[in-house]
Protein backbone atom coordinates (compact mmCIF):
# COMPACT_ATOMS: atom_id res chain seq x y z
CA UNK A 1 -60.19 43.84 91.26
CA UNK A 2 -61.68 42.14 88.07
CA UNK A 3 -61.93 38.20 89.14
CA UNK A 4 -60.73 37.35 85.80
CA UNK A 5 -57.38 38.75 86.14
CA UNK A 6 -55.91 36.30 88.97
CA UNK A 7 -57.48 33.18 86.65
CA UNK A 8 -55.26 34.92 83.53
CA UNK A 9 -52.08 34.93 85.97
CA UNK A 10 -52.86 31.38 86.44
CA UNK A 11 -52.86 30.51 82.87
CA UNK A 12 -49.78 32.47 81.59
CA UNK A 13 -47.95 30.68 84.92
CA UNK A 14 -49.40 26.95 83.92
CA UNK A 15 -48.49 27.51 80.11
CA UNK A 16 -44.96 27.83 80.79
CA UNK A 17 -44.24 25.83 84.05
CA UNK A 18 -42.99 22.09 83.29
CA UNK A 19 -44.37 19.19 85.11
CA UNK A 20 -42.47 17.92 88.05
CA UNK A 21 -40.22 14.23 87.14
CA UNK A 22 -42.98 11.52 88.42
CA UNK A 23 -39.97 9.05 89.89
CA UNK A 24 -40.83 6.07 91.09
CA UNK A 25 -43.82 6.64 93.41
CA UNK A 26 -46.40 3.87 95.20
CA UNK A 27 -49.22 4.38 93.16
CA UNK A 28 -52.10 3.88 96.50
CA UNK A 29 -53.63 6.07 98.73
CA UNK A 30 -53.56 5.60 102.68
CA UNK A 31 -57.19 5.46 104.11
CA UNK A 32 -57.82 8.69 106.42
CA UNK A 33 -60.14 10.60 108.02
CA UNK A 34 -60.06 13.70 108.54
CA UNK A 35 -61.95 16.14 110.70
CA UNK A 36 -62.71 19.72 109.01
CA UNK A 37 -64.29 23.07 110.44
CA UNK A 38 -64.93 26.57 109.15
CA UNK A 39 -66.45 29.22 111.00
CA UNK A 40 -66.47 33.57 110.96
CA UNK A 41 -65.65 34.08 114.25
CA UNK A 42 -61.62 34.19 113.05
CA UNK A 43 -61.68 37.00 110.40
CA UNK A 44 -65.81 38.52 110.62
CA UNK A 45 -65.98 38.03 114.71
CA UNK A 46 -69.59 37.68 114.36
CA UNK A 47 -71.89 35.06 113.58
CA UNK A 48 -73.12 35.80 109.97
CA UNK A 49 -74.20 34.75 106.42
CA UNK A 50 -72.53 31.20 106.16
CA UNK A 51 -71.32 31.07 109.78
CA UNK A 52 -70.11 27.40 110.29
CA UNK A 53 -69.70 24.36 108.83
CA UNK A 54 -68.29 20.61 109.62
CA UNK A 55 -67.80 17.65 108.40
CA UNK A 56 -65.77 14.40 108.91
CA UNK A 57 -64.81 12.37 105.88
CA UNK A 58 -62.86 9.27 105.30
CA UNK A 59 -60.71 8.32 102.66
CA UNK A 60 -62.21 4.69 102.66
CA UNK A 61 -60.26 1.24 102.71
CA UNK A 62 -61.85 -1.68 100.84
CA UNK A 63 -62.40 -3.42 104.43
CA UNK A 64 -64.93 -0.89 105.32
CA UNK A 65 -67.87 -3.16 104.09
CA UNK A 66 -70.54 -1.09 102.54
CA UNK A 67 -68.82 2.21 103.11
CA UNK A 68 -66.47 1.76 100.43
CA UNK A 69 -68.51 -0.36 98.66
CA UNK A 70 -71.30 2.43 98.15
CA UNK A 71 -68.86 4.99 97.12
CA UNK A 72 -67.22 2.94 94.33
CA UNK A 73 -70.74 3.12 92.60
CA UNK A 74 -70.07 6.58 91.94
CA UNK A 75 -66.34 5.36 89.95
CA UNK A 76 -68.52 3.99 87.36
CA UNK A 77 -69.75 7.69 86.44
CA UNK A 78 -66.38 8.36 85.57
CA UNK A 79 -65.52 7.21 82.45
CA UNK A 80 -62.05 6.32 81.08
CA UNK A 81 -61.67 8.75 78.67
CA UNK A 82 -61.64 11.87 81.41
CA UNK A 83 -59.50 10.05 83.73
CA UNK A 84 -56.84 8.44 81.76
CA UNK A 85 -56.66 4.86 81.29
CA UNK A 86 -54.53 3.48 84.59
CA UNK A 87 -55.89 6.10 87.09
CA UNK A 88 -55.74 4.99 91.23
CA UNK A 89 -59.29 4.94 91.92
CA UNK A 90 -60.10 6.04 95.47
CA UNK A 91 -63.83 6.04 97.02
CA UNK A 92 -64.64 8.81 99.81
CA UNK A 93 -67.51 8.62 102.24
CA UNK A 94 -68.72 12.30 104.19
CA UNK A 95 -71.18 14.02 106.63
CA UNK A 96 -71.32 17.02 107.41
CA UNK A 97 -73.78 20.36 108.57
CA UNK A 98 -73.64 23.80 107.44
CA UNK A 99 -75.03 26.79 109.28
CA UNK A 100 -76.14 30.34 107.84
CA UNK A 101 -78.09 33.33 109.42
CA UNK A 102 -78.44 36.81 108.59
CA UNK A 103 -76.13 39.52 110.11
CA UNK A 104 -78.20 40.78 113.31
CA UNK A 105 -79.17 37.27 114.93
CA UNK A 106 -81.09 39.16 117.66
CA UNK A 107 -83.93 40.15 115.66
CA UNK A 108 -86.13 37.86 116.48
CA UNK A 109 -88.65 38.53 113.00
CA UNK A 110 -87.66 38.10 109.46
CA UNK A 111 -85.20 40.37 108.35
CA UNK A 112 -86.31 42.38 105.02
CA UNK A 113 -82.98 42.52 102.67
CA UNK A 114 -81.38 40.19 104.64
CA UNK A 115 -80.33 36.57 103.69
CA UNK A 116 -82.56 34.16 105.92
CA UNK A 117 -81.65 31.46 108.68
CA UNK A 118 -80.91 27.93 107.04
CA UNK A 119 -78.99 24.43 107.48
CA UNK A 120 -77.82 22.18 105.36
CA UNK A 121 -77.27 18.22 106.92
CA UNK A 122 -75.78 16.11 104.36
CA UNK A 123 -74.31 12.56 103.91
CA UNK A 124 -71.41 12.38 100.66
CA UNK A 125 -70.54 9.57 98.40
CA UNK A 126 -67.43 9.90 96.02
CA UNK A 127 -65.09 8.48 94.18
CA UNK A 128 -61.71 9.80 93.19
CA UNK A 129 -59.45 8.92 90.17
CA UNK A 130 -56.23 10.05 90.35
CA UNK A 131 -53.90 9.92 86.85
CA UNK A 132 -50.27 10.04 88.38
CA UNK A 133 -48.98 10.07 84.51
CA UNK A 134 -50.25 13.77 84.49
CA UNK A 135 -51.11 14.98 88.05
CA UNK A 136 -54.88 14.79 87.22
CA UNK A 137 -57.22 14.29 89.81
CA UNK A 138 -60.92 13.88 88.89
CA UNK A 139 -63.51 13.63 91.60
CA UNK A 140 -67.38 12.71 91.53
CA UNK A 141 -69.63 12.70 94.37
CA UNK A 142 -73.11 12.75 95.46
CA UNK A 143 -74.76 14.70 98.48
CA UNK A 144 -77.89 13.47 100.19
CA UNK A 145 -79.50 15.40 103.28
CA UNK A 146 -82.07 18.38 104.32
CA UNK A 147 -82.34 21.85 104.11
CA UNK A 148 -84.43 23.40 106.84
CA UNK A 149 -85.41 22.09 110.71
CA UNK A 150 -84.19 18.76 109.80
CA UNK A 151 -81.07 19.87 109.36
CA UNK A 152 -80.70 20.48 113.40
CA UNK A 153 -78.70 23.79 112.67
CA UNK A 154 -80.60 25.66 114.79
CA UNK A 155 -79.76 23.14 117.83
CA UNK A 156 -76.27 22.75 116.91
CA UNK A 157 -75.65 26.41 116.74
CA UNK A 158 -77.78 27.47 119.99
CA UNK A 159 -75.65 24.94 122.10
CA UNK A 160 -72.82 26.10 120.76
CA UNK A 161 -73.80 29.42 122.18
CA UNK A 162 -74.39 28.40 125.65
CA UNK A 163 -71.14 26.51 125.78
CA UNK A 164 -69.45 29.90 124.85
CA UNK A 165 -71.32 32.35 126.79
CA UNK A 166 -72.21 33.78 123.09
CA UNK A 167 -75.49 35.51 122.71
CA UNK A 168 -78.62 32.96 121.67
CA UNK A 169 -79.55 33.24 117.95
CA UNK A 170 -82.84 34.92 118.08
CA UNK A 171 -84.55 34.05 114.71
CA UNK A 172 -84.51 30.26 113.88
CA UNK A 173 -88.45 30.19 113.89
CA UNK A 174 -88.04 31.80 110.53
CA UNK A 175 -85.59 29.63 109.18
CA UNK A 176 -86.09 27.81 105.39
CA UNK A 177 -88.64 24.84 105.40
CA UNK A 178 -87.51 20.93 105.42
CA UNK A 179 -86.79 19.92 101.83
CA UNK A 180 -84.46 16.95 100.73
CA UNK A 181 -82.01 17.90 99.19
CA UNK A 182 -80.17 15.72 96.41
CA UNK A 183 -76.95 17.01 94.96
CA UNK A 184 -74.11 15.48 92.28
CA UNK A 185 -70.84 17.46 91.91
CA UNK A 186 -68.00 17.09 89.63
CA UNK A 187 -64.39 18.75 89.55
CA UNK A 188 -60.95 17.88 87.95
CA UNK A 189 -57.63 19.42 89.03
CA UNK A 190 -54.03 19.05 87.37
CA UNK A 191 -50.96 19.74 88.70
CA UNK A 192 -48.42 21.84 87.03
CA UNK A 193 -44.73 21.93 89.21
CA UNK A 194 -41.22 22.41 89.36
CA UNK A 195 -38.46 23.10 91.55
CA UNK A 196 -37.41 26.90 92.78
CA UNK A 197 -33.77 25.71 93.69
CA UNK A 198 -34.39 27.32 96.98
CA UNK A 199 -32.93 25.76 100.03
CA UNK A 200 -36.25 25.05 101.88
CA UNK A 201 -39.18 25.77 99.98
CA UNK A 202 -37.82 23.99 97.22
CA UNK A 203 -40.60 23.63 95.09
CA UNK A 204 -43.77 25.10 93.36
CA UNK A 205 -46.67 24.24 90.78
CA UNK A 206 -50.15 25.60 90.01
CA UNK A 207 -53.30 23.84 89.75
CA UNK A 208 -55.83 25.08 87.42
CA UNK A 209 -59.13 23.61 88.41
CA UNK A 210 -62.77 23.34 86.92
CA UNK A 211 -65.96 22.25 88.34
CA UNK A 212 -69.91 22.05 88.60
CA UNK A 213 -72.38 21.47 91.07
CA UNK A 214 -75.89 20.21 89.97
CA UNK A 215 -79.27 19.98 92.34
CA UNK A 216 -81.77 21.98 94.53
CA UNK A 217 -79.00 23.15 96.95
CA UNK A 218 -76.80 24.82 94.70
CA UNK A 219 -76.43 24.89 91.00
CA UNK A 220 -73.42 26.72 90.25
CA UNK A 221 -69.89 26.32 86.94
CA UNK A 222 -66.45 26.83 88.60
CA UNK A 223 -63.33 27.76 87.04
CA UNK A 224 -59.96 28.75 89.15
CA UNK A 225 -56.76 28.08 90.45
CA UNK A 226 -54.24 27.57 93.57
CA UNK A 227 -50.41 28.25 93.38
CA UNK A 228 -48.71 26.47 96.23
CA UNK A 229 -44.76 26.60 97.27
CA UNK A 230 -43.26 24.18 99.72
CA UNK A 231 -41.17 20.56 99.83
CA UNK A 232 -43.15 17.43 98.78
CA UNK A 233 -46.14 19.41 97.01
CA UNK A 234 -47.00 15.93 94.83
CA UNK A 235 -47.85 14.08 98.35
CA UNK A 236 -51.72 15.66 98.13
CA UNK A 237 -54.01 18.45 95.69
CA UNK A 238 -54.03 20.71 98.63
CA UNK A 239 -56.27 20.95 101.80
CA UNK A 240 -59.96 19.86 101.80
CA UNK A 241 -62.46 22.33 101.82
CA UNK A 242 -66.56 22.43 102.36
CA UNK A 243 -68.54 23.29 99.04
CA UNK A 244 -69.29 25.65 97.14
CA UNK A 245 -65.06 26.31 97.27
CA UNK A 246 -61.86 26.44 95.88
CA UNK A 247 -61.38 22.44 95.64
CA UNK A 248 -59.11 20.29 97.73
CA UNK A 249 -59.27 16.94 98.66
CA UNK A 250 -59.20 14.54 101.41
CA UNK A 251 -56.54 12.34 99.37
CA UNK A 252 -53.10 12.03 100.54
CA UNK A 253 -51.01 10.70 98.16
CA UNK A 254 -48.16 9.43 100.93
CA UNK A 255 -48.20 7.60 103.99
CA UNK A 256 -45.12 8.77 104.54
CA UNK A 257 -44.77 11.95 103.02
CA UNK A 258 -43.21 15.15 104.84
CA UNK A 259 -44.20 18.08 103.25
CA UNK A 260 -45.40 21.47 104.32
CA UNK A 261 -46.93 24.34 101.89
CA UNK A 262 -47.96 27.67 101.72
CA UNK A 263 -50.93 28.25 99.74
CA UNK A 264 -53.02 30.87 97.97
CA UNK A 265 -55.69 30.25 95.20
CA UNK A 266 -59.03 32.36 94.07
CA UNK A 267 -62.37 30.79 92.48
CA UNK A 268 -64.85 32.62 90.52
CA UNK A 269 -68.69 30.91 90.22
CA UNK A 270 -71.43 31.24 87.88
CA UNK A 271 -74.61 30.46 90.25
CA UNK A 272 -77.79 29.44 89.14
CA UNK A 273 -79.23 28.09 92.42
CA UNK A 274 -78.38 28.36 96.01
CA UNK A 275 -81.12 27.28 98.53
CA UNK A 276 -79.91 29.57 101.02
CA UNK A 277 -80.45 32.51 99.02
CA UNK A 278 -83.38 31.49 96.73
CA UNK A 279 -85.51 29.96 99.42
CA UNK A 280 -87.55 26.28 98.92
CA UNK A 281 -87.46 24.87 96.06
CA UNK A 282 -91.35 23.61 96.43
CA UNK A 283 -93.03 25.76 98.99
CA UNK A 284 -93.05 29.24 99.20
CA UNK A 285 -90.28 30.59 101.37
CA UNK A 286 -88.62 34.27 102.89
CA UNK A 287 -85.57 34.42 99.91
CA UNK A 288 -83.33 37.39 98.98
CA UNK A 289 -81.69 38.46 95.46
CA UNK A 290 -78.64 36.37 94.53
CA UNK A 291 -76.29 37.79 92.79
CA UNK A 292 -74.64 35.56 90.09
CA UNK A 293 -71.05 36.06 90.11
CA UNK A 294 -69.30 34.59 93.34
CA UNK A 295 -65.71 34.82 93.89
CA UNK A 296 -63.99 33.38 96.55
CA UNK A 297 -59.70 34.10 97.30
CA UNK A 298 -58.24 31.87 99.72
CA UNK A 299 -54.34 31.33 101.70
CA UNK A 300 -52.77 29.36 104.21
CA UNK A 301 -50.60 26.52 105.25
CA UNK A 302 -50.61 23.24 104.92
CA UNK A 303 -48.13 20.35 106.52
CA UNK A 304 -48.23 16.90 106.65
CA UNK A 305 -45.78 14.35 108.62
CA UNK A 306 -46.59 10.77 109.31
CA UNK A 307 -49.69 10.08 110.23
CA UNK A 308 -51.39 13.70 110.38
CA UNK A 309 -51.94 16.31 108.04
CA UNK A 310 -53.06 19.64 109.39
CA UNK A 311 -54.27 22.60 107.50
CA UNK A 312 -55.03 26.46 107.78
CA UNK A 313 -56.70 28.81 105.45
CA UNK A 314 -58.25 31.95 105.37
CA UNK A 315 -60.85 32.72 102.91
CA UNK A 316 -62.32 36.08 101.33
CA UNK A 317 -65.75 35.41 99.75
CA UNK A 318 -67.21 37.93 97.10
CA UNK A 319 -70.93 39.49 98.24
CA UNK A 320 -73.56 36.91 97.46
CA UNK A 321 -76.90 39.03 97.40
CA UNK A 322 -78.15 42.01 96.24
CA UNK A 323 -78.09 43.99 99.77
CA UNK A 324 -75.09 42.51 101.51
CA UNK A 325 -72.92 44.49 103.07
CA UNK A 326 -69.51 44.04 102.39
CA UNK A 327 -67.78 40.23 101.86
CA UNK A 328 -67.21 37.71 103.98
CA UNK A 329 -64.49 37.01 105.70
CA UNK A 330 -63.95 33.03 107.51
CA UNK A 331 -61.49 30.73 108.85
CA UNK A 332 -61.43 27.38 108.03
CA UNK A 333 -59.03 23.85 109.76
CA UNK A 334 -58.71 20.39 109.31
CA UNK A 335 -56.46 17.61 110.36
CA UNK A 336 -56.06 14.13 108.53
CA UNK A 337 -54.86 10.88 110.35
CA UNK A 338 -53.50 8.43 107.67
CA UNK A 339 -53.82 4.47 108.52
């Protein structure tokens, strides 16, 4: 399937689909956290390519002392004129590890033609500005961490072994170098919706997204979109996500909001760096072919009530290198507790 014909679906549904009424709605956002994890072992069953990841992020509240305060530096990048001129400004706060290995992790040398073994520890700052006129969500952030044994991937995913009785990853010796890595993303979303007149999944929208990443970890343009049906769809932009991916967010709109969604959306990327393919930035390093075109499809469910949101989605990812055999297939959950 050519990757630009889901994105021209998208477009032909956003042209003609009204926005949803606004009604009077609490223009704030609940602090949160929320607790996220992807991982092959649902969908590939093997331990391959990009093979975990993690992270716990908080939606932050202005008495969390620096926290917040150190995110809402990154508002400032976000001028007026992209965001709208009353948007609710929301600062986010991350960390998180990523994990990737080639295919056959009990080769204990390098693996010619295959991608090589490499983490990715990071700490996020963001900010979020959310224009409620239009269903507009912009989002800025900034990633600081390391690439290589610093990253601890190679502990985190060898304990995770033992604890499972899984076979130990053989190969970590030849993983990438330690580099610090410094990267600034950059997305906007908008909401298109309107209601099906169905008894229980009583309304839909689209949202068309955009975005960029910018640094020595990945360099990478993003264009896509996610068509949701469901009850409450305004209360959030969808479930969060770990980059490079279709975008969500850790923002829910609603303390209070009861809503549950099904979900499908696909992403193409232009790539111009990714560590994890390329090797070091600095130093000489084992690297592979990347190919330049990434496309990722994703579905699943979504549901919020209360004081948790919970999420499920399963996610098709394009071959990355020259070499690869076959896509990717990975699972990916998170839950959200609202304060």
């Amino acid at each position: 399937m050519k990757p630009w014909l889901p994105l021209a679906l998208i477009a032909s549904v956003v042209s003609t689909a009204p926005a949803a009424a606004q009604g009077e709605r609490a223009k704030s956002a609940p602090a949160s956290v929320t607790l996220h994890y992807e991982n092959d072992m649902i969908g590939a069953e093997t331990d391959k390519h990009y093979t975990s990841g993690v992270s716990l992020s908080a939606v932050a509240d202005p008495e969390w002392g620096w926290v917040y305060d150190s995110a809402k530096q990154i508002g400032k990048f976000l001028p007026e004129e992209f965001t709208g001129k009353d948007p609710v400004m929301t600062y986010t706060a991350a960390i998180g590890q990523n994990i990737y290995t080639p295919e056959d992790i009990s080769e204990t040398g390098v693996i010619d033609g295959d991608r090589p073994y490499a983490g990715w520890l990071y700490a996020t700052l963001g900010a979020l500005a959310d224009d409620w006129k239009t269903d507009t969500l912009h989002q800025a952030s900034v990633d600081i961490g390391f690439v290589g044994p610093f990253s601890l991937a190679r502990q985190a995913q060898t304990f995770v072994h033992k604890v499972i009785d899984s076979p130990k990853p053989q190969g970590w010796d030849h993983q990438l170098k330690t580099e610090l890595g410094l990267q600034l993303n950059y997305g906007v979303l908008r909401r298109y919706g309107t209601e099906t007149g169905l008894p229980v999944f009583d309304e839909v929208d689209v949202i068309p997204h955009a975005s960029f990443a910018l640094g020595n970890v990945f360099t990478y343009g993003a264009i896509g979109g996610t068509v949701r049906i469901g009850t409450e769809l305004d209360a959030d932009y969808g479930p969060p996500r770990i980059r490079p991916s279709l975008p969500g967010s850790g923002l829910v709109r609603k303390a209070d909001a009861k809503s549950v969604y099904l979900f499908a959306g696909v992403e193409g990327r232009g790539v111009a760096r990714n560590i994890f393919l390329d090797g070091n930035t600095f130093v000489s390093s084992y690297d592979v072919k990347r190919k330049p075109w990434v496309t990722d499809a994703q579905a699943g469910i979504a549901a919020t009530y209360g004081k948790f949101r919970a999420s499920f989605t399963y996610i098709w990812r394009s071959e990355e290198f020259e070499g690869q055999r076959g896509s990717d297939q990975f699972s990916a959950f998170s839950v959200s507790y609202l304060f």
